[in-house]
Protein backbone atom coordinates (compact mmCIF):
# COMPACT_ATOMS: atom_id res chain seq x y z
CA UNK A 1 0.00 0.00 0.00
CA UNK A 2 1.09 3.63 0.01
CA UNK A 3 1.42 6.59 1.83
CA UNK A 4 -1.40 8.90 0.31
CA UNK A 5 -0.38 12.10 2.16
CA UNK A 6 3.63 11.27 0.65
CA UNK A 7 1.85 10.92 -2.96
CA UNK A 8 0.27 13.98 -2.59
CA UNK A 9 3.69 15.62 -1.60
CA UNK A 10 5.58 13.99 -4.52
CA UNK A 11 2.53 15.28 -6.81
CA UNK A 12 3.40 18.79 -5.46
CA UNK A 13 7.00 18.49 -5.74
CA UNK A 14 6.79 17.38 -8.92
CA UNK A 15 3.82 19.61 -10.40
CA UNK A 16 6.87 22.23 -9.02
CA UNK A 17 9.35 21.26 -11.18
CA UNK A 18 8.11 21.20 -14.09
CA UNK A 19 6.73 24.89 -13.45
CA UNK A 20 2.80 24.02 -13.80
CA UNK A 21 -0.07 25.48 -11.72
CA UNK A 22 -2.86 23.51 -10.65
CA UNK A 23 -4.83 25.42 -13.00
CA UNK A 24 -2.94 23.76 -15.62
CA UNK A 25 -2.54 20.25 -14.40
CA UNK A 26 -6.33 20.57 -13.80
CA UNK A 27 -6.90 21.48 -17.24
CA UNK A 28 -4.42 19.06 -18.87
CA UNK A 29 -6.60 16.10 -17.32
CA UNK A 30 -9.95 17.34 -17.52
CA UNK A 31 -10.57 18.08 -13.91
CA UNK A 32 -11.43 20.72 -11.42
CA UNK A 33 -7.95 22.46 -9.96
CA UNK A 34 -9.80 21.83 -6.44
CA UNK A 35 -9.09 17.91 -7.50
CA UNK A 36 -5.69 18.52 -7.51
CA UNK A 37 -5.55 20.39 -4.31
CA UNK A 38 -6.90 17.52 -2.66
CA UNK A 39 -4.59 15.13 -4.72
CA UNK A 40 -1.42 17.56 -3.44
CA UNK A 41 -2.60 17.71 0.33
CA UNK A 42 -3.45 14.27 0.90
CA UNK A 43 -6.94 14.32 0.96
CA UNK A 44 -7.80 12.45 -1.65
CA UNK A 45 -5.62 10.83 -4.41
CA UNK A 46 -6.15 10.37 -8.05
CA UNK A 47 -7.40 7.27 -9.59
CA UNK A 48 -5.81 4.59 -12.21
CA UNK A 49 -6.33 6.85 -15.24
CA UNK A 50 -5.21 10.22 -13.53
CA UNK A 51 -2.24 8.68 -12.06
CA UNK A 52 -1.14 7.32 -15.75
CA UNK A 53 -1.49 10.09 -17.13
CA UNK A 54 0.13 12.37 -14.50
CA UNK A 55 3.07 10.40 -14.51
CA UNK A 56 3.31 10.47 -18.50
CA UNK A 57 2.82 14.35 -18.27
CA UNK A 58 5.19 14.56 -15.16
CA UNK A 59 7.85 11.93 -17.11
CA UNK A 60 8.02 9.24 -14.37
CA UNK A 61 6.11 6.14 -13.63
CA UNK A 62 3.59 5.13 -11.43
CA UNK A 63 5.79 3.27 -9.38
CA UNK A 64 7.51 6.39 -8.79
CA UNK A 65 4.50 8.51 -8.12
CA UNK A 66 3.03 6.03 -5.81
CA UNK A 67 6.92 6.39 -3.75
CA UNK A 68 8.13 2.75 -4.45
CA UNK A 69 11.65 2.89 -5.75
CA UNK A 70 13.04 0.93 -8.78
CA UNK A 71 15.67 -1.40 -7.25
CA UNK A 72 15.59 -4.05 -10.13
CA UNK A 73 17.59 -1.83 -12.20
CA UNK A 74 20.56 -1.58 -9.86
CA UNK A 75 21.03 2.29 -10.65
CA UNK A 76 21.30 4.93 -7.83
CA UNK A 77 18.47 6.97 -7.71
CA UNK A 78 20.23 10.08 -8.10
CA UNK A 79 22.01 8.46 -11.44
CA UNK A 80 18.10 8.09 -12.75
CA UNK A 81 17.22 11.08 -12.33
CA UNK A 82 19.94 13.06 -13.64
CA UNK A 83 19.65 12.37 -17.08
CA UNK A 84 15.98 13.39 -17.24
CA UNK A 85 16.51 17.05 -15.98
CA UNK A 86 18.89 17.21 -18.37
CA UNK A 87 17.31 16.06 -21.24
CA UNK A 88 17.26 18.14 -24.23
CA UNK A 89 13.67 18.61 -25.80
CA UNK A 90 14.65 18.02 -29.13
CA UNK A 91 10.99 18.91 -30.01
CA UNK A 92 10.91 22.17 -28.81
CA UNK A 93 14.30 22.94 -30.91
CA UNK A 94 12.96 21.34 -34.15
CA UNK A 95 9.44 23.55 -33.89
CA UNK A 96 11.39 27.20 -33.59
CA UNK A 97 13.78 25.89 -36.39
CA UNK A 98 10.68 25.18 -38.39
CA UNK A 99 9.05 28.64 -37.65
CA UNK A 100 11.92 30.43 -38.59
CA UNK A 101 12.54 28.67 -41.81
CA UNK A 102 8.61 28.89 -42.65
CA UNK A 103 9.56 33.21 -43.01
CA UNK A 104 11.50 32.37 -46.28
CA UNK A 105 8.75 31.56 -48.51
CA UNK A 106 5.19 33.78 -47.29
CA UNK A 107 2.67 31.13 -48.48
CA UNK A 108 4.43 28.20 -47.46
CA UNK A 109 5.27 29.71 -44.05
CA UNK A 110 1.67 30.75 -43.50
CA UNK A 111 0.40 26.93 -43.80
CA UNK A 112 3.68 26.01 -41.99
CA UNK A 113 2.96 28.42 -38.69
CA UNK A 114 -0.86 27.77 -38.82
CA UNK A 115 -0.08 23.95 -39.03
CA UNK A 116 1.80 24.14 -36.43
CA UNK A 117 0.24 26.14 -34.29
CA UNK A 118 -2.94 23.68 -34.67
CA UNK A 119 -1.02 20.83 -33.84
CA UNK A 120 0.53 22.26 -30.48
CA UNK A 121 -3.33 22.63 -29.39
CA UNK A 122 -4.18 19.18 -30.51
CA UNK A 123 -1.48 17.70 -28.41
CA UNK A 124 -1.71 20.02 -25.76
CA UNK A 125 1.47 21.03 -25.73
CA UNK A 126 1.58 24.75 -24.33
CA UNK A 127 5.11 25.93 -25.55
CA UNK A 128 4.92 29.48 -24.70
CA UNK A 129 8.01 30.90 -26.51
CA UNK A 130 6.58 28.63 -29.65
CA UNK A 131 3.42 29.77 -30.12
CA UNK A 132 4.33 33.59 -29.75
CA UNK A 133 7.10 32.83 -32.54
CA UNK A 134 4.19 31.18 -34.26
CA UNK A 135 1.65 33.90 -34.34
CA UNK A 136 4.35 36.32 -35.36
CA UNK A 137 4.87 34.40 -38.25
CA UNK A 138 1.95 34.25 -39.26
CA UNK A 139 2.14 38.02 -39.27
CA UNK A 140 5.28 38.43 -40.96
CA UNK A 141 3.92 36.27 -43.67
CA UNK A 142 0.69 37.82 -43.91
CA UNK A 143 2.45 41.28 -44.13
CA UNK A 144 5.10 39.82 -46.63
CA UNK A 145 1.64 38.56 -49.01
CA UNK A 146 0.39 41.57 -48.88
CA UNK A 147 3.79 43.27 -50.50
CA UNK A 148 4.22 41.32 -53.01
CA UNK A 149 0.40 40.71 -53.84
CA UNK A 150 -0.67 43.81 -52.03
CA UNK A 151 -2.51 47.09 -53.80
CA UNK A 152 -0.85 48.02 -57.55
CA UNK A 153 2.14 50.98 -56.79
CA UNK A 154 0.29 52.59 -59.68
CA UNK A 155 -3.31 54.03 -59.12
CA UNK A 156 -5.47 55.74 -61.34
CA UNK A 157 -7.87 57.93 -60.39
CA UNK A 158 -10.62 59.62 -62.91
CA UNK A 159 -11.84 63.11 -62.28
CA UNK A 160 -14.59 64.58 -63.57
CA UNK A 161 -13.97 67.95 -65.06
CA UNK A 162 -16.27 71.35 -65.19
């Protein structure tokens, strides 16, 4: 069995390091941010589902979640661990490398930035720095269209005369 007040802890710890608020662990999993208060202070603790899903968006397993320690392995915990904080989110690189190539060509980076703006809300992945360097390509491209396919330099106008 396990320690439901020393779940709710490593919840909080853990909610902590990766830098969410309840607000957003609440909305990430569909629930009221009260839920996780109660989940955090012992009160209460999530079920099967929740607890999946909390340790895929938190990057550890249940096992850990629930405080039972991996001994099978034979690593130290502190040699587990290490390599996750340090991991580089290859992801995150590959999206700004795609927003800033998407500027070169103005129609092809407008379906680029949209597309990938819509697919950071379907997966619910709420890169800040990406989506403002999305929407201001989508800008930059919109303004670029409209320079090149934009209003004719030359305008003429027709008066009539007295």
């Amino acid at each position: 069995m396990y320690d439901q007040v020393e779940v709710g802890k490593k919840l909080k710890e853990l909610r902590l390091q990766k830098e969410y608020t309840q607000i957003d662990i609440a909305e990430k999993l569909n629930v009221s941010r009260q839920a996780v208060s109660r989940w955090e202070t012992g009160s209460s603790s999530p079920d099967g589902n929740k607890l999946m899903l909390l340790g895929e968006l938190y990057g550890v397993s249940v096992d850990e979640l629930l405080g039972q320690k991996k001994e099978e392995t034979g690593q130290g915990e502190g040699k587990e661990d290490s390599p996750q904080k340090e991991r580089f989110n290859w992801e995150y690189l590959s999206l700004i490398v795609i927003l800033v190539v998407s500027l070169v060509a103005p129609i092809v980076g407008m379906v680029v930035s949209i597309t990938v703006l819509a697919w950071l809300i379907k997966k619910r992945k709420f890169y800040k720095l990406i989506i403002i360097i999305g929407i201001v390509c989508v800008f930059v491209n919109l303004y670029k269209l409209y320079i090149i396919y934009g209003p004719a330099e030359e305008v003429t106008c027709i008066e009539k005369v007295d």
